[in-house]
Protein backbone atom coordinates (compact mmCIF):
# COMPACT_ATOMS: atom_id res chain seq x y z
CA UNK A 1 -46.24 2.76 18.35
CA UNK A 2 -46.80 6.60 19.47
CA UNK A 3 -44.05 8.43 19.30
CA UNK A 4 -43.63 12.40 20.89
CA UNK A 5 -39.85 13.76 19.21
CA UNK A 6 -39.26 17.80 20.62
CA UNK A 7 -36.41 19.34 18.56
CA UNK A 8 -35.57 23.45 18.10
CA UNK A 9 -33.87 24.13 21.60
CA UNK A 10 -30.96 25.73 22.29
CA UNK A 11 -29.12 28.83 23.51
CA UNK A 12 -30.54 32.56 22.70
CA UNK A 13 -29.96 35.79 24.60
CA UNK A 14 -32.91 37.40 26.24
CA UNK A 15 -35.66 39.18 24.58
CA UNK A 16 -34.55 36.33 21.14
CA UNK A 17 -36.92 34.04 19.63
CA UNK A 18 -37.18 30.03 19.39
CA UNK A 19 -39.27 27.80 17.40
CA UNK A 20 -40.11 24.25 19.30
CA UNK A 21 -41.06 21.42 17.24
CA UNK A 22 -42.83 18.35 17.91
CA UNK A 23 -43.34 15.45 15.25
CA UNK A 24 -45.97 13.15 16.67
CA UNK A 25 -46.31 9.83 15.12
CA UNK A 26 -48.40 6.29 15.55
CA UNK A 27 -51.65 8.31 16.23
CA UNK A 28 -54.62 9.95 13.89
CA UNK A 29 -52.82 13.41 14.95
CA UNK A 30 -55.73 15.94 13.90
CA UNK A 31 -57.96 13.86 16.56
CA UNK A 32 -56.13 14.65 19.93
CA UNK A 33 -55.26 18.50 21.87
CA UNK A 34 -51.52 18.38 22.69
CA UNK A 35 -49.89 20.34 25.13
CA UNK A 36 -45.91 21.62 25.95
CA UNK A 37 -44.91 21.59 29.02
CA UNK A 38 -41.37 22.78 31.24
CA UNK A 39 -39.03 21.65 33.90
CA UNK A 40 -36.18 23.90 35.14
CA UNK A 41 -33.55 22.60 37.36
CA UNK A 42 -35.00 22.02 40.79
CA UNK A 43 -38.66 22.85 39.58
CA UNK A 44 -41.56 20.91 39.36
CA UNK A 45 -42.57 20.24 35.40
CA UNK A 46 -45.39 22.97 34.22
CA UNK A 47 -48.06 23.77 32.16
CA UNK A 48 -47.17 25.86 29.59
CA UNK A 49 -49.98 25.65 27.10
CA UNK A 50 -52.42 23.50 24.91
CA UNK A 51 -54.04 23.27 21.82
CA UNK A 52 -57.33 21.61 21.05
CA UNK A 53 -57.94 19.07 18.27
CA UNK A 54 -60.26 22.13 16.74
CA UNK A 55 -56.64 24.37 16.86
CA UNK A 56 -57.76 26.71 20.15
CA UNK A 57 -55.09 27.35 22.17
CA UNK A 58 -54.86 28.03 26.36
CA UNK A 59 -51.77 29.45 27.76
CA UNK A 60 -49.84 29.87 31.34
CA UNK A 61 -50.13 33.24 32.63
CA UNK A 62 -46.54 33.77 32.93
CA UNK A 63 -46.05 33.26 28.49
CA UNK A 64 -49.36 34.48 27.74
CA UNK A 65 -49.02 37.16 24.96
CA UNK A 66 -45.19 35.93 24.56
CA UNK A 67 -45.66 32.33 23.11
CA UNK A 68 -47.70 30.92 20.46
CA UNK A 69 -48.88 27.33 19.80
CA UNK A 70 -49.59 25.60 17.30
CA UNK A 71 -50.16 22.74 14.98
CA UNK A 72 -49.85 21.49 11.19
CA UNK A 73 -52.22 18.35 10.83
CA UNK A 74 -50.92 17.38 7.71
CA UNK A 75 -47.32 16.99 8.57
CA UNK A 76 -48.11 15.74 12.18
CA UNK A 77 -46.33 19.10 14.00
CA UNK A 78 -46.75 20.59 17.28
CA UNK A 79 -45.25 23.84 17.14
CA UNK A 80 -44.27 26.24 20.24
CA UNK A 81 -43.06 30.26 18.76
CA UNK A 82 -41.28 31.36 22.14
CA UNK A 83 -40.85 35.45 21.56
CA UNK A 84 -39.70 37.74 24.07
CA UNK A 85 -37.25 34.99 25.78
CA UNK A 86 -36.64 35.73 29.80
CA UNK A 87 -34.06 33.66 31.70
CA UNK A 88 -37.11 32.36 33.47
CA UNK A 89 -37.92 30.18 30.48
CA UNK A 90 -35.04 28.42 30.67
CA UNK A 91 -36.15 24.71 31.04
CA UNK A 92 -36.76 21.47 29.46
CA UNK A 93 -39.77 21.74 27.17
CA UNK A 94 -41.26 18.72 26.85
CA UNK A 95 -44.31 17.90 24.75
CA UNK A 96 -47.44 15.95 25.75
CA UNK A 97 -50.46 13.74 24.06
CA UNK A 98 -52.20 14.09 27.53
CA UNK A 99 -55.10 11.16 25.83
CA UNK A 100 -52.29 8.52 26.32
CA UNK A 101 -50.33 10.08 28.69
CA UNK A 102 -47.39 10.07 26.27
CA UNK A 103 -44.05 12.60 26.23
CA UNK A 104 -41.55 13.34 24.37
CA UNK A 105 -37.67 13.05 25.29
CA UNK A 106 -37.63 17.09 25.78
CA UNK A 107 -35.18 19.79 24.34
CA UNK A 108 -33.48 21.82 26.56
CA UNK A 109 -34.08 25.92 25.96
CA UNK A 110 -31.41 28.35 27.89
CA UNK A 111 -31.86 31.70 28.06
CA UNK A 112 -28.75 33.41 28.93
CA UNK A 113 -26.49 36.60 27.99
């Protein structure tokens, strides 16, 4: 059984920092790209950005330069490093195994003074 869990969300002011995690289990991890996605209240859900089984990443224009993905193949992790934080990134994040069509539960990131 496949299994997508997010964890690392919370509350930070703008222009703070959040590490999303993703602990993917049930699959040969290092074979599949993985992506994070976003839905804020009212919005449709979003790309935010991929990584490729080889580790290259693709981003959304509007984090581009602000967030960094990644992965750990031995421990099974999809990471997300959110920098710069603007109250338009509050959302759900969810993450994504788009080969199954599997997602995670989502953590919910709120940018807010």
């Amino acid at each position: 059984q496949v299994q997508l869990v997010e964890s690392g969300g919370g509350l930070v002011q703008p222009g703070g920092s959040l590490r999303l995690s993703c602990a993917v289990s049930g699959i040969t991890f290092s074979s599949y790209g993985l992506n994070w996605y976003r839905q804020a209240p009212g919005k449709e859900r979003e790309f935010v950005a991929r990584i490729s089984s080889a580790g290259d990443p693709i981003y959304a224009v509007s984090v581009k330069g602000r967030f960094t993905i990644s992965r750990d193949n031995v421990k099974k992790m999809l990471y997300l490093q959110m920098n710069s934080l603007k109250p338009e990134d509050t959302a759900v994040y969810y993450c994504n195994l788009p080969y199954l069509g599997l997602w995670g539960q989502g953590t919910q990131v709120t940018v807010s003074s």
